[in-house]
N, C-alpha and C. Protein backbone atom coordinates (compact mmCIF):
# COMPACT_ATOMS: atom_id res chain seq x y z
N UNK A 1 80.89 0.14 -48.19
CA UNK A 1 81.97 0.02 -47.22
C UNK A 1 83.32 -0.21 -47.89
N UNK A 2 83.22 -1.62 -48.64
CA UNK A 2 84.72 -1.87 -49.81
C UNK A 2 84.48 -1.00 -50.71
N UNK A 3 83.38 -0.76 -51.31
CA UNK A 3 83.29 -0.27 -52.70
C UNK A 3 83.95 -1.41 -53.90
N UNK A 4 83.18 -2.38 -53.42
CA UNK A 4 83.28 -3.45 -54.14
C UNK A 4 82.41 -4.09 -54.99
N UNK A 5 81.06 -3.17 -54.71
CA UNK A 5 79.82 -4.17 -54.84
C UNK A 5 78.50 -2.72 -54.83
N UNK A 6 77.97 -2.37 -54.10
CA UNK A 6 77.22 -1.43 -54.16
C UNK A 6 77.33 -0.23 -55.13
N UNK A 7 78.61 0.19 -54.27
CA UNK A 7 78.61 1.72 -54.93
C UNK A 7 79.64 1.80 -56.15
N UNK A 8 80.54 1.21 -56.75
CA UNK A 8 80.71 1.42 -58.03
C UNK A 8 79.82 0.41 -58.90
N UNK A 9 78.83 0.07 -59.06
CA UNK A 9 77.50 -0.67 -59.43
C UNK A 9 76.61 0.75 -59.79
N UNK A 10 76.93 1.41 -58.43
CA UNK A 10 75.72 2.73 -58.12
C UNK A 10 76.74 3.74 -59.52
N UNK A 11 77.74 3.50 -59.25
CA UNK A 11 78.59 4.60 -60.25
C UNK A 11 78.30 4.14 -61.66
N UNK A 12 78.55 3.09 -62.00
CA UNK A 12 78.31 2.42 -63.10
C UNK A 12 76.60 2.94 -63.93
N UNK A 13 75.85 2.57 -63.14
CA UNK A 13 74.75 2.92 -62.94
C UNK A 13 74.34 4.23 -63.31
N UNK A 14 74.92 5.02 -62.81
CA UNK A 14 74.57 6.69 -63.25
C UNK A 14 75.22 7.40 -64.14
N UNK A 15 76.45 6.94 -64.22
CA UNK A 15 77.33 7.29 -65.55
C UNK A 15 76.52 7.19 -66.89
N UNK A 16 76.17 5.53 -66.91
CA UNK A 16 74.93 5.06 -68.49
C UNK A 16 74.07 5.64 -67.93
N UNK A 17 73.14 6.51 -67.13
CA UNK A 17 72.35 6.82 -67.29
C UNK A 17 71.99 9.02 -67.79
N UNK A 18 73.44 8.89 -67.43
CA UNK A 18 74.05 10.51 -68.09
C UNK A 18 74.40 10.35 -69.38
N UNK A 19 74.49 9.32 -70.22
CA UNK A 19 74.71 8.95 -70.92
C UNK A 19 73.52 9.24 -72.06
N UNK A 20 72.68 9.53 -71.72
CA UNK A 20 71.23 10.18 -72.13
C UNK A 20 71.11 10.88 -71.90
N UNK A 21 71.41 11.39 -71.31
CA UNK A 21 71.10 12.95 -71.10
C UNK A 21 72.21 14.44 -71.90
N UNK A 22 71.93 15.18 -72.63
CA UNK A 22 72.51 16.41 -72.96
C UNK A 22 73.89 16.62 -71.91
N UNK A 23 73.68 17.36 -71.15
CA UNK A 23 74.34 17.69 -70.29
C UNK A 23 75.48 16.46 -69.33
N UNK A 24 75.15 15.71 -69.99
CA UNK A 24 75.06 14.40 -68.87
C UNK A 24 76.73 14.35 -68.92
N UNK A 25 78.06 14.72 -69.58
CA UNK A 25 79.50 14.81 -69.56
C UNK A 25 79.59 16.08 -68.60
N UNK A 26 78.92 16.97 -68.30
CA UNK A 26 78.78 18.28 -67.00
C UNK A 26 79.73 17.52 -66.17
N UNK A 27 78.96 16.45 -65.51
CA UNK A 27 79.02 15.99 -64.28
C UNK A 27 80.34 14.90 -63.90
N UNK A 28 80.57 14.72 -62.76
CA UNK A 28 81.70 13.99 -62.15
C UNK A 28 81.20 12.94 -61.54
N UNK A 29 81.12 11.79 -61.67
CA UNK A 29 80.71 10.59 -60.73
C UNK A 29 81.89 9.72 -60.31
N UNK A 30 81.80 9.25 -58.93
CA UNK A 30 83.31 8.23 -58.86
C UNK A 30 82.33 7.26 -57.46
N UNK A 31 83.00 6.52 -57.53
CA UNK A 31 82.57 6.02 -56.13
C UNK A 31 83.47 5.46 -55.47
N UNK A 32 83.50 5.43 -54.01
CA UNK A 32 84.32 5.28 -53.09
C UNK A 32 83.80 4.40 -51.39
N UNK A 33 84.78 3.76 -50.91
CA UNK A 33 83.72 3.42 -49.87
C UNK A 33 84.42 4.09 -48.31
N UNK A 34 83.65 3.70 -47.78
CA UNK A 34 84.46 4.11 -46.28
C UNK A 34 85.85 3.26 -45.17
N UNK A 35 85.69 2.35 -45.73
CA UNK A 35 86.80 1.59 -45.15
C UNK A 35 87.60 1.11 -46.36
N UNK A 36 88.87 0.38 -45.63
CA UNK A 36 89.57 0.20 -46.64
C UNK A 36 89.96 -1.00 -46.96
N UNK A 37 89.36 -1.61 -46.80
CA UNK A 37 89.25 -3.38 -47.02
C UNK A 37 89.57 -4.11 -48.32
N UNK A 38 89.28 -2.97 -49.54
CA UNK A 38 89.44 -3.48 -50.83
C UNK A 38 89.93 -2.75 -51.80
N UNK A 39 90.85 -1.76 -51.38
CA UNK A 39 91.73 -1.06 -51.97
C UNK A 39 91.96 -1.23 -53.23
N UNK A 40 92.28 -1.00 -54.33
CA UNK A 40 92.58 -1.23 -56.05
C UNK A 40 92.17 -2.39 -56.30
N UNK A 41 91.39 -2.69 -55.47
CA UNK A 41 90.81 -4.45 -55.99
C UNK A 41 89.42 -3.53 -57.22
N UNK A 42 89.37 -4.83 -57.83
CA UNK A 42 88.14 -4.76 -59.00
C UNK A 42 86.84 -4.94 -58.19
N UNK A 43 85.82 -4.57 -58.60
CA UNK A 43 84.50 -4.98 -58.37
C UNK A 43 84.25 -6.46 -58.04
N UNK A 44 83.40 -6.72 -57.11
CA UNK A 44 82.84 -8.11 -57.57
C UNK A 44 82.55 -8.93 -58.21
N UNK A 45 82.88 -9.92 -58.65
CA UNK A 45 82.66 -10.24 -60.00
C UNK A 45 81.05 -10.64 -60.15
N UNK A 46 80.46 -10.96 -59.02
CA UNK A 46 79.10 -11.23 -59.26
C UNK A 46 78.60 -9.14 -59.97
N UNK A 47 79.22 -8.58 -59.01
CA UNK A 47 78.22 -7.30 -59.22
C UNK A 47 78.55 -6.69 -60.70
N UNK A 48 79.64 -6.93 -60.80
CA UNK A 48 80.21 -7.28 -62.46
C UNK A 48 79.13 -7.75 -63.37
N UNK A 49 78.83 -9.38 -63.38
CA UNK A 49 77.98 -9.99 -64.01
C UNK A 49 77.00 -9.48 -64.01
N UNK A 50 76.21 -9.03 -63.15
CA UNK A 50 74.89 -8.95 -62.56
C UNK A 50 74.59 -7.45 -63.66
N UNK A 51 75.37 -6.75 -63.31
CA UNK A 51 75.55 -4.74 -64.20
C UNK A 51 75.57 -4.98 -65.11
N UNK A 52 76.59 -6.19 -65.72
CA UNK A 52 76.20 -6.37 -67.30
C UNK A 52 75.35 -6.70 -67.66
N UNK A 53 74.64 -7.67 -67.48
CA UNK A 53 73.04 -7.73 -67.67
C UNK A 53 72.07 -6.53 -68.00
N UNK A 54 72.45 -5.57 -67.36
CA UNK A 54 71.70 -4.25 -67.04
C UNK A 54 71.87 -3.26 -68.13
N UNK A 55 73.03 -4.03 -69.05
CA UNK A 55 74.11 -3.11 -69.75
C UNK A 55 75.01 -2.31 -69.54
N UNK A 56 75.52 -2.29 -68.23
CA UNK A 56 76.42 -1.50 -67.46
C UNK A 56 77.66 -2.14 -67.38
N UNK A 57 78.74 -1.65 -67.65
CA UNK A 57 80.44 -2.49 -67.32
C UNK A 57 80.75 -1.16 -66.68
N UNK A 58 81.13 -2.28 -65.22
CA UNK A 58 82.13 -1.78 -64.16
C UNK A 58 83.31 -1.79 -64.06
N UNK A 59 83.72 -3.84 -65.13
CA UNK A 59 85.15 -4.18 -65.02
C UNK A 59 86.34 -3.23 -64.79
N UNK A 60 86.32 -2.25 -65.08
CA UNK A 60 87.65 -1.26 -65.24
C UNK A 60 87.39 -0.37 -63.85
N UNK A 61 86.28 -0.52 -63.15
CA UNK A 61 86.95 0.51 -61.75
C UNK A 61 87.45 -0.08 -60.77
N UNK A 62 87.79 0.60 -59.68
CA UNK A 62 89.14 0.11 -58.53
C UNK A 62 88.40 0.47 -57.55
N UNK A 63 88.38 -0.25 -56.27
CA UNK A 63 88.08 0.66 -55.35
C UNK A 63 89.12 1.61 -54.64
N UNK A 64 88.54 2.83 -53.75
CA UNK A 64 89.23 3.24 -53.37
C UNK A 64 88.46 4.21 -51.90
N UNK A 65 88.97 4.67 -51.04
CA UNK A 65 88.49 5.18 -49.74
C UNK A 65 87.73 6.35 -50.10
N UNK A 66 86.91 6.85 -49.04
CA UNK A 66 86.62 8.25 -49.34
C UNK A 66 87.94 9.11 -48.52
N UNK A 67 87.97 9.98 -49.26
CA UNK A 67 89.20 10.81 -48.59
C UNK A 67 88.51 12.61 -48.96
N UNK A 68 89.32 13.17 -47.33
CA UNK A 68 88.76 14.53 -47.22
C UNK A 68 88.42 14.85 -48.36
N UNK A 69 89.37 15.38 -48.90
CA UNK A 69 89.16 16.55 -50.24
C UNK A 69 87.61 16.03 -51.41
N UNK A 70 87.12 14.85 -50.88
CA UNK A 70 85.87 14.15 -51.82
C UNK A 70 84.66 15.21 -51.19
N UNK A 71 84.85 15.58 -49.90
CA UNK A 71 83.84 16.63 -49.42
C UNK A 71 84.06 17.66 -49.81
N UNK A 72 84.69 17.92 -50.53
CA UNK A 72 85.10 19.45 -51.27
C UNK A 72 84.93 19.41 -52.84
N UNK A 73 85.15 18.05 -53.22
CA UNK A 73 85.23 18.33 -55.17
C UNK A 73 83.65 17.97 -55.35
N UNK A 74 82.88 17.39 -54.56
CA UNK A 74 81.63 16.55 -55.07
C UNK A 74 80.98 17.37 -54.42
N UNK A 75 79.49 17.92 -54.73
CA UNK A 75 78.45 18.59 -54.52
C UNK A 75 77.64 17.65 -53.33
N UNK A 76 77.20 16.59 -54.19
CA UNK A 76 76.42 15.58 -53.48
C UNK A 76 77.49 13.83 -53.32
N UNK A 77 77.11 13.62 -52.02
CA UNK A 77 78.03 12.18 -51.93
C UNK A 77 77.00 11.13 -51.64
N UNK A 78 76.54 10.28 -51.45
CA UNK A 78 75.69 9.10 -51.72
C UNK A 78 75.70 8.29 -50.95
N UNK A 79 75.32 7.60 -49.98
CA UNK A 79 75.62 6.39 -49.06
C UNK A 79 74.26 5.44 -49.31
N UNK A 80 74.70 4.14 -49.51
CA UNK A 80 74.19 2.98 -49.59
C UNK A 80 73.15 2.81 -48.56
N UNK A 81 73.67 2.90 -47.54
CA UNK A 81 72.58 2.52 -46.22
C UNK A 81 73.20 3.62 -45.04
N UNK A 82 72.32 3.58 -43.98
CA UNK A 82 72.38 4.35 -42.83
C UNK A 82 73.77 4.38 -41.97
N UNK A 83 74.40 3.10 -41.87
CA UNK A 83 75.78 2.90 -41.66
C UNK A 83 76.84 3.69 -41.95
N UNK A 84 76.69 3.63 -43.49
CA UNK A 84 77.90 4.21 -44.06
C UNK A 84 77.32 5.91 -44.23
N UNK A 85 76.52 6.19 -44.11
CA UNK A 85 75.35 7.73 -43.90
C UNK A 85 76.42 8.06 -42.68
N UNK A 86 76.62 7.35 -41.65
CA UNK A 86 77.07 7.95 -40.50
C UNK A 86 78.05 7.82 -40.29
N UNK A 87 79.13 7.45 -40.93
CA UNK A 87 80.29 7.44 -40.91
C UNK A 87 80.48 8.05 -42.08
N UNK A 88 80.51 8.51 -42.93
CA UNK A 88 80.42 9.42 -43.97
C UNK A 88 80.23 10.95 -43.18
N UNK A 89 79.44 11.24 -41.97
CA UNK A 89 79.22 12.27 -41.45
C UNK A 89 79.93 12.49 -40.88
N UNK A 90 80.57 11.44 -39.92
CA UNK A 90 81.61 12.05 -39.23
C UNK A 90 82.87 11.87 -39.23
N UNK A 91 83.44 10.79 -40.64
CA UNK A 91 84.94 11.70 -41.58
C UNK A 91 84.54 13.15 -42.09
N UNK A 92 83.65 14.04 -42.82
CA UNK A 92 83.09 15.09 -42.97
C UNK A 92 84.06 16.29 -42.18
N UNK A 93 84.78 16.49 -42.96
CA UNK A 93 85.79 17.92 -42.08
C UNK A 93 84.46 18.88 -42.13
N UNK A 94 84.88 19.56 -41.25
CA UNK A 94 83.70 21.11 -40.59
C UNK A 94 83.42 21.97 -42.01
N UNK A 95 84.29 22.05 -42.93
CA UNK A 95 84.58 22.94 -44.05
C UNK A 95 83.67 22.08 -45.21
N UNK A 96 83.41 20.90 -44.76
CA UNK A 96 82.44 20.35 -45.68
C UNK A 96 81.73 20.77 -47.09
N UNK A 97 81.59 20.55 -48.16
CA UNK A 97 80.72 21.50 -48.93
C UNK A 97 79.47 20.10 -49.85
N UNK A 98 80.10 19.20 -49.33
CA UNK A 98 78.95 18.13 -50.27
C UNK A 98 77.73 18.12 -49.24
N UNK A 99 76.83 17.78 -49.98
CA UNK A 99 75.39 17.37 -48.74
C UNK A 99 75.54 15.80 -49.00
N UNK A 100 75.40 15.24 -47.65
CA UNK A 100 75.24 13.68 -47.77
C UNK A 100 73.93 13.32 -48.07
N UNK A 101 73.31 12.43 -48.13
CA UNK A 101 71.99 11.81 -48.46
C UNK A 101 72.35 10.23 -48.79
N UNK A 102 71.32 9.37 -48.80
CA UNK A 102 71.34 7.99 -48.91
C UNK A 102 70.46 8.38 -50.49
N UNK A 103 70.89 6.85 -51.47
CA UNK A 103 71.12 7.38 -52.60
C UNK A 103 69.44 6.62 -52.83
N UNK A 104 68.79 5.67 -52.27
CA UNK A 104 67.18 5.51 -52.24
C UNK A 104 66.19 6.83 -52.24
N UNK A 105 67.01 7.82 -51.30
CA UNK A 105 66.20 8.59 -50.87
C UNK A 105 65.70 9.71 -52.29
N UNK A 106 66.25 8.85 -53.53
CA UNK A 106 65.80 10.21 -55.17
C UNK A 106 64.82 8.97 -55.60
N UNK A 107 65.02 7.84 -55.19
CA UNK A 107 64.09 6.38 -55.89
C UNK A 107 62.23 6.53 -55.48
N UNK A 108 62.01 7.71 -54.93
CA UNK A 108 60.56 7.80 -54.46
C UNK A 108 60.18 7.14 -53.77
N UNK A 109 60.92 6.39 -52.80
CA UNK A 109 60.42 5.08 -52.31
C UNK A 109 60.43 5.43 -50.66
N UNK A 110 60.41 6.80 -50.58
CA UNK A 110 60.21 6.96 -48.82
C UNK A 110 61.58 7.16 -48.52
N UNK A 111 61.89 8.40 -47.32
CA UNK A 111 63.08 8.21 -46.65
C UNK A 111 63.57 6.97 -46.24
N UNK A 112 65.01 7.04 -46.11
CA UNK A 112 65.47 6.20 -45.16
C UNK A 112 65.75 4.58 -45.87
N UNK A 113 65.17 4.61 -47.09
CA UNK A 113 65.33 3.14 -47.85
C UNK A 113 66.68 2.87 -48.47
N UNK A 114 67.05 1.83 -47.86
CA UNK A 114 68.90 1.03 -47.74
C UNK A 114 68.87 0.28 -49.03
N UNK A 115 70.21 0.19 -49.86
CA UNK A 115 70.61 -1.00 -50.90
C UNK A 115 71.05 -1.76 -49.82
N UNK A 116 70.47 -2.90 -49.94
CA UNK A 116 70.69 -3.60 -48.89
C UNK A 116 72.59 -4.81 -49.84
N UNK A 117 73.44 -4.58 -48.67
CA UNK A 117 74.63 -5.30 -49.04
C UNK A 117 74.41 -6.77 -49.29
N UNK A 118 74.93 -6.96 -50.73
CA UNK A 118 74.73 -8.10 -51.51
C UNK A 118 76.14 -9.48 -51.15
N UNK A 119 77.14 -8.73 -50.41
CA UNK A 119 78.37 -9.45 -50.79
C UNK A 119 78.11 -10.75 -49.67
N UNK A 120 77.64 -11.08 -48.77
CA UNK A 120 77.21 -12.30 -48.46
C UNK A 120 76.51 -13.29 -48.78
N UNK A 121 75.90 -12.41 -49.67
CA UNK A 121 74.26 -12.95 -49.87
C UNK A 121 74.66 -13.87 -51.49
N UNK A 122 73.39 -14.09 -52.20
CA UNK A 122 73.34 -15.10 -53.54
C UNK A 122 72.42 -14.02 -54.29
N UNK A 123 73.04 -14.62 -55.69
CA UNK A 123 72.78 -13.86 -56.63
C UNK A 123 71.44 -13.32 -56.69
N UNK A 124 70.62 -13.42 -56.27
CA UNK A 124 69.24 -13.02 -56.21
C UNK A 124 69.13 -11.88 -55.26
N UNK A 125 70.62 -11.90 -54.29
CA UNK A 125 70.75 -10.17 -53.97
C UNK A 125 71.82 -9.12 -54.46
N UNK A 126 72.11 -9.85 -55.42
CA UNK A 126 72.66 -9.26 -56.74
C UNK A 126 71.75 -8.38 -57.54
N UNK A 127 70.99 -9.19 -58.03
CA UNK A 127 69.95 -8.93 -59.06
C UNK A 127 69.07 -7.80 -58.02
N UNK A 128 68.49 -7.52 -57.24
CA UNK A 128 68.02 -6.78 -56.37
C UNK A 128 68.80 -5.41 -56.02
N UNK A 129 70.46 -5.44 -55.91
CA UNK A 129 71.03 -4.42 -55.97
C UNK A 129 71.28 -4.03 -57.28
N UNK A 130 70.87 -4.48 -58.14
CA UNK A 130 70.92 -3.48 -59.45
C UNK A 130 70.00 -3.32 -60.10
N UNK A 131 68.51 -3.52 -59.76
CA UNK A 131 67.10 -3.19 -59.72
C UNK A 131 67.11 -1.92 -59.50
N UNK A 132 67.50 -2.11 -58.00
CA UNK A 132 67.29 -0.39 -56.75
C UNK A 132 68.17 0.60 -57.30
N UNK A 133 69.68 0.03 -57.80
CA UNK A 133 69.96 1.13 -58.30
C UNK A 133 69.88 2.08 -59.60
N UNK A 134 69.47 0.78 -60.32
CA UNK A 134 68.92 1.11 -61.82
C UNK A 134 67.56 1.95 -61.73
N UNK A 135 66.43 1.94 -60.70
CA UNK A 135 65.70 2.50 -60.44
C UNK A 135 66.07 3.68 -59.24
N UNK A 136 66.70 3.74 -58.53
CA UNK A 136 67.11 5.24 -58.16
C UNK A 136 67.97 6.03 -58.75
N UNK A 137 69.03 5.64 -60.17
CA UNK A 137 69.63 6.65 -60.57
C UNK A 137 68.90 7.13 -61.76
N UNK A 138 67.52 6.47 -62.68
CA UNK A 138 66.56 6.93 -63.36
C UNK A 138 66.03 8.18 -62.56
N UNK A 139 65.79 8.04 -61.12
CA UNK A 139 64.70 8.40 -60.89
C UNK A 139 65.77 10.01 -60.53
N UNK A 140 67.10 10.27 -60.43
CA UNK A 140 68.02 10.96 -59.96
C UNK A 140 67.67 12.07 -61.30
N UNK A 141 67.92 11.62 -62.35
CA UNK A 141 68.07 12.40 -63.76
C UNK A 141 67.42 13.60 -63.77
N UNK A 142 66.03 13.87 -63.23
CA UNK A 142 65.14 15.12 -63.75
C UNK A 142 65.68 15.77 -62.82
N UNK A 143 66.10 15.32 -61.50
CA UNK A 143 67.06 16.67 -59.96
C UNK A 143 68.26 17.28 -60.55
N UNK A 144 68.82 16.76 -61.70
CA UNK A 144 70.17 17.28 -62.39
C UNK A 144 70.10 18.36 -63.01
N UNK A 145 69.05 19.01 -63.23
CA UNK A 145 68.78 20.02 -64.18
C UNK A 145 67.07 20.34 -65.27
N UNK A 146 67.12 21.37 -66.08
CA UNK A 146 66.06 21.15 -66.52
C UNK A 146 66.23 20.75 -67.73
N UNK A 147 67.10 20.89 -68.55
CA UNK A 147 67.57 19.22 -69.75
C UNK A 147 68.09 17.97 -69.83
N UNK A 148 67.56 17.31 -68.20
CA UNK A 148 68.00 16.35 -67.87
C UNK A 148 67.07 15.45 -68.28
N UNK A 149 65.81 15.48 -68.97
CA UNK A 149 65.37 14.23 -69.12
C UNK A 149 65.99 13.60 -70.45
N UNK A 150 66.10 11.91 -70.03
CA UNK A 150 66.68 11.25 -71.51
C UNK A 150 66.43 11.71 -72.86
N UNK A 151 66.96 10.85 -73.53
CA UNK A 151 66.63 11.05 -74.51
C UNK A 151 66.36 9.67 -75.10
N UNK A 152 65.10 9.89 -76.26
CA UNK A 152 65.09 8.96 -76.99
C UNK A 152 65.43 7.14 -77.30
């Protein structure tokens, strides 16, 4: 929603994990949220802490809105949970060219499965949102291509 906490976590997240892969500079990742609540603000600092652990640094991204033209430069766009799935659909100009999807749905774990929002919650739903996403953007890598598996 801010893109404070989930989804540049989720960005963070898939960047190091292209990071292994050949091909893995191909690609464009950014993340963005749907409202605008937290504009050029930094990440969370818990979701901060929590990514580094993981080996991931977020410190340096901003949030920022989704805006039209993101349905036009990005192939695939990503939503956290069903919420932002549907409001994501219907900012979506008609000319659309990204496919939406919820970003669980590459984690094998069954349609329809939410990162559930950490920013109320205690660190133990910290640690949980960067489990799910550390395990759905692994699980993203082999859909990227056929020299997408890591390396080494």
């Amino acid at each position: 929603m801010g893109n404070i906490c989930r989804s540049p976590t989720a960005e963070g997240f898939l960047r190091q994990q292209l990071l292994g892969i050949p091909e893995g500079g191909e690609y464009t990742v950014d993340s963005a949220g749907t409202h605008r609540y937290h504009l050029g603000c930094s990440p969370d600092p818990r979701a901060v802490e929590e990514a580094a652990r993981f080996g991931v640094d977020i410190s340096t991204l901003r949030a920022r809105q989704v805006a039209p033209e993101d349905f036009q430069r990005f192939d695939l766009i990503l939503a956290m949970d069903e919420l932002n799935l549907s409001t994501l659909s219907r900012m979506a100009p008609a000319s659309a060219g990204a496919r939406l999807a919820l970003l669980m749905d590459f984690a094998g774990m069954g349609a329809g499965q939410e990162v559930p929002d950490p920013y109320y919650g205690s660190r133990s739903d910290f640690v949980l949102m960067c489990e799910l996403l550390d395990r759905a953007t692994r699980a993203m890598l082999p859909l990227l291509g056929p020299e997408s598996e890591p390396r080494d």
